[in-house]
PDB file of N, CA and C in Angstrom:
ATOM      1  N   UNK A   1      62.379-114.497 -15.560  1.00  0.00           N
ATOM      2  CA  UNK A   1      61.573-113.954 -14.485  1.00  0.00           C
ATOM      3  C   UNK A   1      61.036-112.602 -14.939  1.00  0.00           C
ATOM      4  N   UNK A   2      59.561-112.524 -14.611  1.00  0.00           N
ATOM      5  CA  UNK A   2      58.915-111.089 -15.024  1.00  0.00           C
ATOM      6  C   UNK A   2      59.512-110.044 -13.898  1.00  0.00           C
ATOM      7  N   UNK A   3      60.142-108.845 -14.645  1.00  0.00           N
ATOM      8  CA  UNK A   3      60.140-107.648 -13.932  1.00  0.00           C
ATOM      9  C   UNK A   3      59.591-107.122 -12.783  1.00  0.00           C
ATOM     10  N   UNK A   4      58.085-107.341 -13.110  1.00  0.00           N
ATOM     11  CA  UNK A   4      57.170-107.186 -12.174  1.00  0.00           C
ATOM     12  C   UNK A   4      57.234-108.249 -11.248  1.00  0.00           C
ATOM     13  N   UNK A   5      57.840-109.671 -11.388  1.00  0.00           N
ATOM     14  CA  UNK A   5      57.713-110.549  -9.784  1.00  0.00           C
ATOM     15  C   UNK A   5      58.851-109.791  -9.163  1.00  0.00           C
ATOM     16  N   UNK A   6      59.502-109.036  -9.990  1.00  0.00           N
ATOM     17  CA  UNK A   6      61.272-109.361  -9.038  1.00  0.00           C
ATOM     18  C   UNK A   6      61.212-107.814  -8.358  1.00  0.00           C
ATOM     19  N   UNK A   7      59.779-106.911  -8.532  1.00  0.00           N
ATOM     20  CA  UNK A   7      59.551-105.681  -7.615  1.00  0.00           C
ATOM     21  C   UNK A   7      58.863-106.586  -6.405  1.00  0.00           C
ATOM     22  N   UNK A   8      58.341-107.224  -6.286  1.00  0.00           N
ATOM     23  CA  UNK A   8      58.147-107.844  -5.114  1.00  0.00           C
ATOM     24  C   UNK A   8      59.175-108.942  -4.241  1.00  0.00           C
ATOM     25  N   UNK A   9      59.982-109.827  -4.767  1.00  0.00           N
ATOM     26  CA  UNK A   9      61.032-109.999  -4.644  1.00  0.00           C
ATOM     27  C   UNK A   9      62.148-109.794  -3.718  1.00  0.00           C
ATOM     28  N   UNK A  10      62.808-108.396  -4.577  1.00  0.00           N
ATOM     29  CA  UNK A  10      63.754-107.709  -3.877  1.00  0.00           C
ATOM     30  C   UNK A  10      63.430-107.288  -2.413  1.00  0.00           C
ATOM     31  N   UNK A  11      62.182-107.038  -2.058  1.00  0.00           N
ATOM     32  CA  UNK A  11      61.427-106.520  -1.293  1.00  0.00           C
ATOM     33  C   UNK A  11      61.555-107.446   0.138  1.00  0.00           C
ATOM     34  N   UNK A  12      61.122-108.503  -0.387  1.00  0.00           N
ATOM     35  CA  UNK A  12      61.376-109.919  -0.137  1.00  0.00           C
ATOM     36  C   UNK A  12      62.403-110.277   0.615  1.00  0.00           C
ATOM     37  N   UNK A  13      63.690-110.186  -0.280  1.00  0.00           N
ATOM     38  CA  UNK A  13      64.889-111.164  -0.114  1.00  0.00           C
ATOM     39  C   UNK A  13      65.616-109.640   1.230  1.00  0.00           C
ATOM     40  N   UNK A  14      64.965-108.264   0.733  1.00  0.00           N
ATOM     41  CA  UNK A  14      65.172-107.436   1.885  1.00  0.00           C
ATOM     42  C   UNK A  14      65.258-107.381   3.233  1.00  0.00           C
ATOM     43  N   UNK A  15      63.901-108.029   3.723  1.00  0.00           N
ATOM     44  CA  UNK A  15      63.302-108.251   4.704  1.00  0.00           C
ATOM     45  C   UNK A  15      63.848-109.577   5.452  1.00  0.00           C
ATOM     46  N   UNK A  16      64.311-110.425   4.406  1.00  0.00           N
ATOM     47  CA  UNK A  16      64.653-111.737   5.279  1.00  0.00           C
ATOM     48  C   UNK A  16      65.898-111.279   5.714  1.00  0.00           C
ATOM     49  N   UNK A  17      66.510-110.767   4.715  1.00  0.00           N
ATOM     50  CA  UNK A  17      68.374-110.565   5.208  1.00  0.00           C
ATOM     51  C   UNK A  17      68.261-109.321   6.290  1.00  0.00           C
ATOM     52  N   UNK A  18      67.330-108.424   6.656  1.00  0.00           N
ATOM     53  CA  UNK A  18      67.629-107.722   7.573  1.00  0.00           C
ATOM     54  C   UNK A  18      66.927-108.647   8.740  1.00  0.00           C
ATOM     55  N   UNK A  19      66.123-109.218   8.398  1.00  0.00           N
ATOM     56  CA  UNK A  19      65.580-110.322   9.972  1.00  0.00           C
ATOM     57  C   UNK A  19      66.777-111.277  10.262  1.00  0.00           C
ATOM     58  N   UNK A  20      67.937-112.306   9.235  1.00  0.00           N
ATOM     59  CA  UNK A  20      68.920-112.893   9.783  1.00  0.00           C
ATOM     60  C   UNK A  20      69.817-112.405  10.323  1.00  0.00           C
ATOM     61  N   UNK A  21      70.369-110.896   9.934  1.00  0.00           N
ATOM     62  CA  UNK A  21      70.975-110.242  10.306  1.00  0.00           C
ATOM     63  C   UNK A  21      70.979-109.730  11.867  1.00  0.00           C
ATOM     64  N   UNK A  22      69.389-109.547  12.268  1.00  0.00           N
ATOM     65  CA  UNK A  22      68.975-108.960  13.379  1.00  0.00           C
ATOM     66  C   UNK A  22      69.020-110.110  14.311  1.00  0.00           C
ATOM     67  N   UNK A  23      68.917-111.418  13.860  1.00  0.00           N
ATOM     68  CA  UNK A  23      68.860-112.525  14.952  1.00  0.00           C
ATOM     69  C   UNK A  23      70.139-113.265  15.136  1.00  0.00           C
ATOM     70  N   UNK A  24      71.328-112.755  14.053  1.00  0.00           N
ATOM     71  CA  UNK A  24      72.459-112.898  14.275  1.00  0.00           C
ATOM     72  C   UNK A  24      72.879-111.817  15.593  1.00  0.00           C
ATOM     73  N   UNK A  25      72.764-110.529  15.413  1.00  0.00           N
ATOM     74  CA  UNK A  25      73.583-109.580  16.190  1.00  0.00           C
ATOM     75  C   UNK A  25      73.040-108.987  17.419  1.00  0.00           C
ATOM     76  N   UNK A  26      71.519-109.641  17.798  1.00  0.00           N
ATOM     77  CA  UNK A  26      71.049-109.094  18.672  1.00  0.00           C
ATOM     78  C   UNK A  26      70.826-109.785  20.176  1.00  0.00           C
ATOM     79  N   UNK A  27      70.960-109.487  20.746  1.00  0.00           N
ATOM     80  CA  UNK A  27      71.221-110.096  22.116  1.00  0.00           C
ATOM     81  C   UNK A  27      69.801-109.939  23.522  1.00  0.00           C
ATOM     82  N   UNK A  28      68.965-109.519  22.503  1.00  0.00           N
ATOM     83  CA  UNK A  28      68.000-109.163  23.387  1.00  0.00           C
ATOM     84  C   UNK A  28      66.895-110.247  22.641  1.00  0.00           C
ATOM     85  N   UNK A  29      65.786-110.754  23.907  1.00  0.00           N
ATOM     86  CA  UNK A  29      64.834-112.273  23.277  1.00  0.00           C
ATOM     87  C   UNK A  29      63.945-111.145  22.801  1.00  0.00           C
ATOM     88  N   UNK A  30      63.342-110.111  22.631  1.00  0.00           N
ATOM     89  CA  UNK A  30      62.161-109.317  21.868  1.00  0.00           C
ATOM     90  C   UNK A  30      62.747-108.929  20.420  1.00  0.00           C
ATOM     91  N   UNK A  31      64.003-108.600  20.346  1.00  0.00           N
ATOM     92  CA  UNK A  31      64.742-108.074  19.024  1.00  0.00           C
ATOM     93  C   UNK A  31      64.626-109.675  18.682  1.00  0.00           C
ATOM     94  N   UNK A  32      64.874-110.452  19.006  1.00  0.00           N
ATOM     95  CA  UNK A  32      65.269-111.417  18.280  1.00  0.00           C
ATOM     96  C   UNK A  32      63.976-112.362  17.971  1.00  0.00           C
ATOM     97  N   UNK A  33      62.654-111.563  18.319  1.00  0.00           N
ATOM     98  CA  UNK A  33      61.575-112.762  18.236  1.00  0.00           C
ATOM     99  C   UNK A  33      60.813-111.450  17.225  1.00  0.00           C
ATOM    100  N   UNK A  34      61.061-110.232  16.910  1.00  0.00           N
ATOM    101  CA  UNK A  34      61.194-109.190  16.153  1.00  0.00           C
ATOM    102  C   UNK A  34      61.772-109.377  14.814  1.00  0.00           C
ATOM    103  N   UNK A  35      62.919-109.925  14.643  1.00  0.00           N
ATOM    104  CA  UNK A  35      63.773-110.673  13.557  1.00  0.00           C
ATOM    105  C   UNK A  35      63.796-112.020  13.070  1.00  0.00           C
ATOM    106  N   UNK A  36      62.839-112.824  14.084  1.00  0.00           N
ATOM    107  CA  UNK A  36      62.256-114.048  13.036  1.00  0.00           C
ATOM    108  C   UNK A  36      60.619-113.654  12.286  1.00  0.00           C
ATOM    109  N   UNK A  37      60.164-112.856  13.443  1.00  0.00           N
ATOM    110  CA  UNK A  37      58.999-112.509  12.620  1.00  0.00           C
ATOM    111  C   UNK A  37      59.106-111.699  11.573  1.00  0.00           C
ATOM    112  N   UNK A  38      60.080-111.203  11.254  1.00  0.00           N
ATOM    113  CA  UNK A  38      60.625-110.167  10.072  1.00  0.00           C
ATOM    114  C   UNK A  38      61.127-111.130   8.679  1.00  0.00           C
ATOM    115  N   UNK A  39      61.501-112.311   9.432  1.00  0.00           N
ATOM    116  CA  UNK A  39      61.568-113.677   8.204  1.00  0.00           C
ATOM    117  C   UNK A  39      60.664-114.585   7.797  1.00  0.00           C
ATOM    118  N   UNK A  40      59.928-114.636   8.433  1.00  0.00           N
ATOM    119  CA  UNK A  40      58.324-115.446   8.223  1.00  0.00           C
ATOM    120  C   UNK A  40      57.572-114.447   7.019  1.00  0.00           C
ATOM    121  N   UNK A  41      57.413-112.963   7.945  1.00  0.00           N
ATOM    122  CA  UNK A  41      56.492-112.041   7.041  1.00  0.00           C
ATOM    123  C   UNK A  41      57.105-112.467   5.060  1.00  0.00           C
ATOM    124  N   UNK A  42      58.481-112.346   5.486  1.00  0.00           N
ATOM    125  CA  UNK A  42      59.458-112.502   4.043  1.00  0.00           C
ATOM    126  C   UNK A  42      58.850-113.740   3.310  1.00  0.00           C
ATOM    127  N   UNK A  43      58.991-114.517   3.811  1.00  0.00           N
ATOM    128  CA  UNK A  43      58.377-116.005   3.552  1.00  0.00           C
ATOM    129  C   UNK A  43      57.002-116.086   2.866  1.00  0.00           C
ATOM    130  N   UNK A  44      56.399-115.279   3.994  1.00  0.00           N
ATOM    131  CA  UNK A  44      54.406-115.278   3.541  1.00  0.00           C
ATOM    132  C   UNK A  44      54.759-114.022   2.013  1.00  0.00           C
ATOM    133  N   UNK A  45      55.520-113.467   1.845  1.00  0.00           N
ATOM    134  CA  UNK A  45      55.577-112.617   0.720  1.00  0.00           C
ATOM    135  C   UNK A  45      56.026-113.268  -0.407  1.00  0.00           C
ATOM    136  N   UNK A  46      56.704-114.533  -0.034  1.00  0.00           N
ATOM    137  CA  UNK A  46      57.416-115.222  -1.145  1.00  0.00           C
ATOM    138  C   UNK A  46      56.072-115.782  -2.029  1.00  0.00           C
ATOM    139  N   UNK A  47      55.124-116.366  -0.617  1.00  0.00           N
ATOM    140  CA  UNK A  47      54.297-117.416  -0.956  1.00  0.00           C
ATOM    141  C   UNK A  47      53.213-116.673  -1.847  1.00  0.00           C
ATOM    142  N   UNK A  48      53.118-115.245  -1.514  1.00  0.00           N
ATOM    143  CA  UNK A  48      52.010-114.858  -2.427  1.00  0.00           C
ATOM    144  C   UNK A  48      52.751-114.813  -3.458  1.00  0.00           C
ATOM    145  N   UNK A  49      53.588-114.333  -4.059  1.00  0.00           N
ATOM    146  CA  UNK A  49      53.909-113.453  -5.163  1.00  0.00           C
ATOM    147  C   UNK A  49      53.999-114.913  -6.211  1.00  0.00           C
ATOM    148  N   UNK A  50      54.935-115.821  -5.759  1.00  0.00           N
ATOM    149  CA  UNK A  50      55.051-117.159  -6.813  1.00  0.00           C
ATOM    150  C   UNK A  50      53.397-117.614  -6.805  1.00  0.00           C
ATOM    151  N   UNK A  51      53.067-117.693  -6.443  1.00  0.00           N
ATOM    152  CA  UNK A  51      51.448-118.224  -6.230  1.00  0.00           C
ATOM    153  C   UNK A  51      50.353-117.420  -7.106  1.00  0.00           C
ATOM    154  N   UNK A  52      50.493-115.651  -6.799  1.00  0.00           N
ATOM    155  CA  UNK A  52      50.028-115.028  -8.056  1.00  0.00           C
ATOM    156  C   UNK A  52      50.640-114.790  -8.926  1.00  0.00           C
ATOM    157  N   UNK A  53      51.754-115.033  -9.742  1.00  0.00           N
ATOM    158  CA  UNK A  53      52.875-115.487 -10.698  1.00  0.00           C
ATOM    159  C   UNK A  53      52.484-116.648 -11.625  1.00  0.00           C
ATOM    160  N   UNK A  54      52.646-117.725 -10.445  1.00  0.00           N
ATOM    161  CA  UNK A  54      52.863-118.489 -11.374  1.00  0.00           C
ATOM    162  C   UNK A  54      51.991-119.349 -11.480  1.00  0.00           C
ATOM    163  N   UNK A  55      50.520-119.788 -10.331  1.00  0.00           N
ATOM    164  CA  UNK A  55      49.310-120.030 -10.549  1.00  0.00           C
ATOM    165  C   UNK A  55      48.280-118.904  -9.934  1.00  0.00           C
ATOM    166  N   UNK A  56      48.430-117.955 -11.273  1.00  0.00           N
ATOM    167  CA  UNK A  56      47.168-117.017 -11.199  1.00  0.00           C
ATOM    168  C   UNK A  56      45.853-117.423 -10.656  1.00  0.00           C
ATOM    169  N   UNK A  57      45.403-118.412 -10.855  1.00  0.00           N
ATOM    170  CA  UNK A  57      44.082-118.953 -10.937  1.00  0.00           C
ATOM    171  C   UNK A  57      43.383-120.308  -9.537  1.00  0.00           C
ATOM    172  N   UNK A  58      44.537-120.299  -8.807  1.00  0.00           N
ATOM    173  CA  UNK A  58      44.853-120.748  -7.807  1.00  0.00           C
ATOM    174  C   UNK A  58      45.047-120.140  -5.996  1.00  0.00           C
ATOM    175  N   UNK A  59      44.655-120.896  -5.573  1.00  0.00           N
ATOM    176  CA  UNK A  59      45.168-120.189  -4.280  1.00  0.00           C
ATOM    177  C   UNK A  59      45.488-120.420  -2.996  1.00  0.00           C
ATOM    178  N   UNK A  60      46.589-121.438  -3.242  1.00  0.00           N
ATOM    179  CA  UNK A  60      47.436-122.389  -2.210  1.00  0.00           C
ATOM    180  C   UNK A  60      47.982-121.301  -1.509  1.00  0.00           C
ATOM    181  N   UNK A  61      48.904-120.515  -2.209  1.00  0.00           N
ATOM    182  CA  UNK A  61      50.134-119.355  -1.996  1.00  0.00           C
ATOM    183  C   UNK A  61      49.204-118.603  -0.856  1.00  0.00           C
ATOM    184  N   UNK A  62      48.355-118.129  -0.908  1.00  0.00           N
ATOM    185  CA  UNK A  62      47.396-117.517   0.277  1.00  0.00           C
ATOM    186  C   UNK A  62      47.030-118.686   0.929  1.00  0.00           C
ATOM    187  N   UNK A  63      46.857-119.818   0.991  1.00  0.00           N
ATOM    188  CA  UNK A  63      46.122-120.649   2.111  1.00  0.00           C
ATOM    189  C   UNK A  63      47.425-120.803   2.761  1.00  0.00           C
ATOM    190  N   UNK A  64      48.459-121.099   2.208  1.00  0.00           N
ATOM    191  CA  UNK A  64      49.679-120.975   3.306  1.00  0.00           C
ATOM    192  C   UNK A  64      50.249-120.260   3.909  1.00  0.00           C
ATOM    193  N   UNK A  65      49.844-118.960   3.176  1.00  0.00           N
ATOM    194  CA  UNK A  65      50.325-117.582   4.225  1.00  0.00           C
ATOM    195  C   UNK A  65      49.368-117.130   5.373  1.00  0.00           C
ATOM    196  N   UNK A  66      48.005-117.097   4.994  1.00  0.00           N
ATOM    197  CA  UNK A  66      47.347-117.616   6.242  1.00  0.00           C
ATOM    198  C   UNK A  66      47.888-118.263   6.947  1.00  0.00           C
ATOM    199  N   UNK A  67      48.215-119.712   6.985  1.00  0.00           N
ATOM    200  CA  UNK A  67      47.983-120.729   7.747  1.00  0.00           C
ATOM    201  C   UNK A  67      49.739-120.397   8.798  1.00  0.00           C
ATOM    202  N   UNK A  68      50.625-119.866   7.492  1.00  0.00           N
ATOM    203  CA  UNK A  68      51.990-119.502   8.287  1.00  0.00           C
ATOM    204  C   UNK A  68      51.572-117.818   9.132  1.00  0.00           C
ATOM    205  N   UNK A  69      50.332-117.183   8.951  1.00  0.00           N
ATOM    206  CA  UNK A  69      49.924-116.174   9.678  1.00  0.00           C
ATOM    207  C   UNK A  69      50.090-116.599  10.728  1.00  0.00           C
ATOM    208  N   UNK A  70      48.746-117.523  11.367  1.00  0.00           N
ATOM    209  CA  UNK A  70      48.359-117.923  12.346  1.00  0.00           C
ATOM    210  C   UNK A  70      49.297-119.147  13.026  1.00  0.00           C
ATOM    211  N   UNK A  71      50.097-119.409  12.800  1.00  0.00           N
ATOM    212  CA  UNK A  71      51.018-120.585  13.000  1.00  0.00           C
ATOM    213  C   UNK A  71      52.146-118.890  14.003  1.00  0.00           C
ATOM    214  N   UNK A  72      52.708-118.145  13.045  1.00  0.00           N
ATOM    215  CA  UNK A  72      52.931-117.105  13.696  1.00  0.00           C
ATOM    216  C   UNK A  72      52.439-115.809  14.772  1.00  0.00           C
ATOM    217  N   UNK A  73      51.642-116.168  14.936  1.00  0.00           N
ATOM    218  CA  UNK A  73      50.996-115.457  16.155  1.00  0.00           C
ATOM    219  C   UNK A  73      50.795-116.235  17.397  1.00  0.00           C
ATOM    220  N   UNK A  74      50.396-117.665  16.655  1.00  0.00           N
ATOM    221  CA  UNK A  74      50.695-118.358  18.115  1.00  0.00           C
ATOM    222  C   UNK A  74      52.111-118.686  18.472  1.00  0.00           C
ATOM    223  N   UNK A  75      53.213-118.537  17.600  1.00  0.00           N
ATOM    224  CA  UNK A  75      54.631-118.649  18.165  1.00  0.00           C
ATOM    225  C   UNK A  75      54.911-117.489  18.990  1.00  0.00           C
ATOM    226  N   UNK A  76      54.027-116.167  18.543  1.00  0.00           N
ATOM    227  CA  UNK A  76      54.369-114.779  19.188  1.00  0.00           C
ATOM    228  C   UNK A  76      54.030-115.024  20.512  1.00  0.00           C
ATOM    229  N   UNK A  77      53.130-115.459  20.869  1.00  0.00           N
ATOM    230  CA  UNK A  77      52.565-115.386  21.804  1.00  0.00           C
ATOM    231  C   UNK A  77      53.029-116.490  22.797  1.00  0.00           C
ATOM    232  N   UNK A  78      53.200-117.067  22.260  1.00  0.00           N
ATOM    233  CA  UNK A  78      54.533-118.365  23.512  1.00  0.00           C
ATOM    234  C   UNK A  78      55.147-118.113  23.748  1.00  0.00           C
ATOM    235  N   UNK A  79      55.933-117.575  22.699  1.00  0.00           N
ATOM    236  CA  UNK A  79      57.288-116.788  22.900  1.00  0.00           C
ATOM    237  C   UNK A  79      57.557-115.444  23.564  1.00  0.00           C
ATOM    238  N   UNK A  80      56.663-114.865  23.631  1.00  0.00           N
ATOM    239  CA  UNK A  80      56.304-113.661  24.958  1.00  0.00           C
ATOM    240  C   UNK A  80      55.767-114.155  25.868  1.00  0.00           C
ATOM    241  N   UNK A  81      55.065-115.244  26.299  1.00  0.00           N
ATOM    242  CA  UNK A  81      54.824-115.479  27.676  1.00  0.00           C
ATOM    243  C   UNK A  81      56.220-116.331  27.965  1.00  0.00           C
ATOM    244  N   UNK A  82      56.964-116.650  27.702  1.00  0.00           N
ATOM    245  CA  UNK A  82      58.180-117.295  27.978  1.00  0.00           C
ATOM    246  C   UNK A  82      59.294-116.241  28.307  1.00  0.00           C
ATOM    247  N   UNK A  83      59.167-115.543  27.665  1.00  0.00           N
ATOM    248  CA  UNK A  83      59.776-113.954  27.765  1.00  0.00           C
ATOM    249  C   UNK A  83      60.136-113.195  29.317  1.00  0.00           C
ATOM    250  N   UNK A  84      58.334-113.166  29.157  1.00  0.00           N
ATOM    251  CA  UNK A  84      57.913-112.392  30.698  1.00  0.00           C
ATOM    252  C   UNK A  84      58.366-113.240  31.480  1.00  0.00           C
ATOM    253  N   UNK A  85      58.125-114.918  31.727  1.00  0.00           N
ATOM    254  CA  UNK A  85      58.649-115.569  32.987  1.00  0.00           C
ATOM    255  C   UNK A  85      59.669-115.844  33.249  1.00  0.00           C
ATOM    256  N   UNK A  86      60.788-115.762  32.095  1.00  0.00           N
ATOM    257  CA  UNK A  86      62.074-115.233  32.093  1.00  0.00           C
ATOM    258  C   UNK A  86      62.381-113.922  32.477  1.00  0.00           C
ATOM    259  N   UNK A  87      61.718-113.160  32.387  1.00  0.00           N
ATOM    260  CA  UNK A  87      61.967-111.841  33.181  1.00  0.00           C
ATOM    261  C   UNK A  87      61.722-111.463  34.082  1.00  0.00           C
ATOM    262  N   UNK A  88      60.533-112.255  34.984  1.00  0.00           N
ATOM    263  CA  UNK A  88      60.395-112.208  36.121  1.00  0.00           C
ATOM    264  C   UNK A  88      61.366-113.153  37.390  1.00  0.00           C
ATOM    265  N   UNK A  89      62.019-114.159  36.226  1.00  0.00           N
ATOM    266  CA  UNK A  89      63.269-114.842  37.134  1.00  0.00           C
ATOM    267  C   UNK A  89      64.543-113.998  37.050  1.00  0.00           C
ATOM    268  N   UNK A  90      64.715-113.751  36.107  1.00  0.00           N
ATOM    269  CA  UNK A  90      65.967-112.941  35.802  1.00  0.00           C
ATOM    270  C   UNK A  90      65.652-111.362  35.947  1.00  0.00           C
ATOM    271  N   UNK A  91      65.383-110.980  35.552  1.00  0.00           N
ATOM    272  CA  UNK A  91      65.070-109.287  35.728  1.00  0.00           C
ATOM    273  C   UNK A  91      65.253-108.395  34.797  1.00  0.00           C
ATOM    274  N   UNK A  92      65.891-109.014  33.290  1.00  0.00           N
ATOM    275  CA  UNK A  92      66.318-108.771  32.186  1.00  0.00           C
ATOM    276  C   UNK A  92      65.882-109.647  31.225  1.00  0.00           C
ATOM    277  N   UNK A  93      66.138-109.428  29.573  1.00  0.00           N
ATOM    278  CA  UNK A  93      65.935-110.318  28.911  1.00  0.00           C
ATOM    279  C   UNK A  93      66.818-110.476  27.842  1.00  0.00           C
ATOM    280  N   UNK A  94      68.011-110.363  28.424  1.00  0.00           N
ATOM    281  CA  UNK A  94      69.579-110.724  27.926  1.00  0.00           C
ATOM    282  C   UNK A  94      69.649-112.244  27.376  1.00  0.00           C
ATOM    283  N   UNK A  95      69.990-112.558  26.082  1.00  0.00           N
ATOM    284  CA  UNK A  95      70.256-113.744  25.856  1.00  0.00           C
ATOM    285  C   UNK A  95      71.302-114.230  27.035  1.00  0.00           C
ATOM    286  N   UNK A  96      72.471-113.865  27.346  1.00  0.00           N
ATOM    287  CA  UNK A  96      73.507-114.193  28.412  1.00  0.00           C
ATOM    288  C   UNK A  96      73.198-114.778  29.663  1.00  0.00           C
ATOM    289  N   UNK A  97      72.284-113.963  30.218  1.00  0.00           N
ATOM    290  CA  UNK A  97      71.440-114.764  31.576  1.00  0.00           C
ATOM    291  C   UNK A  97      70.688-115.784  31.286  1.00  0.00           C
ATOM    292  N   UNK A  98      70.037-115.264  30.110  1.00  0.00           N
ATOM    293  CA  UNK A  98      69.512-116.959  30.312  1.00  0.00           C
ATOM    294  C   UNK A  98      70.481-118.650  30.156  1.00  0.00           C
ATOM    295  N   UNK A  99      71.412-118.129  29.368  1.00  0.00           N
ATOM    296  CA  UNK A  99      73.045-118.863  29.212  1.00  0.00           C
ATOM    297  C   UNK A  99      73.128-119.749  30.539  1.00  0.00           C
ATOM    298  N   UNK A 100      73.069-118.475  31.534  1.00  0.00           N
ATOM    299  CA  UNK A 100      73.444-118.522  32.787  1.00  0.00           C
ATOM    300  C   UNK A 100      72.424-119.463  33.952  1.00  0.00           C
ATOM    301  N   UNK A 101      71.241-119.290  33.496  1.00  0.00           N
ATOM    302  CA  UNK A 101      69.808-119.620  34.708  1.00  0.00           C
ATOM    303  C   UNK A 101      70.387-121.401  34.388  1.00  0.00           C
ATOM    304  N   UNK A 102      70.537-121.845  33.283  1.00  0.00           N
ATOM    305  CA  UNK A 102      71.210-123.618  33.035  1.00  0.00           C
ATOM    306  C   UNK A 102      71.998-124.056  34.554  1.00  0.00           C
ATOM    307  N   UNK A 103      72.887-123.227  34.946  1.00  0.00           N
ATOM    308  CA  UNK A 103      73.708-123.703  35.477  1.00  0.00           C
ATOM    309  C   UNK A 103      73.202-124.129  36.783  1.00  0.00           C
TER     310      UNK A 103
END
């Protein structure tokens, strides 16, 4: 592996482990829709760097980070209007209550 992929990389493998981390320990639905989008971004970073790596001359690695762009903004955006109408039933946006609204 070139030096130079593994400065982008580290960068990389950074970002995902502090996004699993954050969607492991966090108990709130914005931190935690904060910490998958913090693993996607990781993802779309993977896709460029092997893509300008390892087909220079190509450019899948960007048509999929696009395409995982926009695939991610419309999850943002579901996932905050789901948010709010959970918060307008509950009054919070505690993973726990929503545990609770099932019953």
């Amino acid at each position: 592996m070139d030096l130079t992929m593994l400065w982008y990389l580290v960068p990389s493998i950074i970002m995902f482990a502090a996004g699993v981390y954050g969607f492991c320990t966090r108990k709130n639905m914005i931190a935690l829709l904060l910490s998958l989008e913090l693993m996607l971004n990781a993802a779309d970073l993977n896709f460029v760097v092997f893509n300008r790596f390892l087909f220079p001359d190509m450019f899948e690695g960007m048509v999929f980070t696009l395409f995982a762009i926009a695939i991610a903004a419309a999850e943002t955006a579901i996932a905050i209007a789901i948010i709010i109408n959970i918060y307008r039933e509950v009054g919070n946006t505690d993973i726990n209550s929503v545990k609770q609204m099932k019953f």
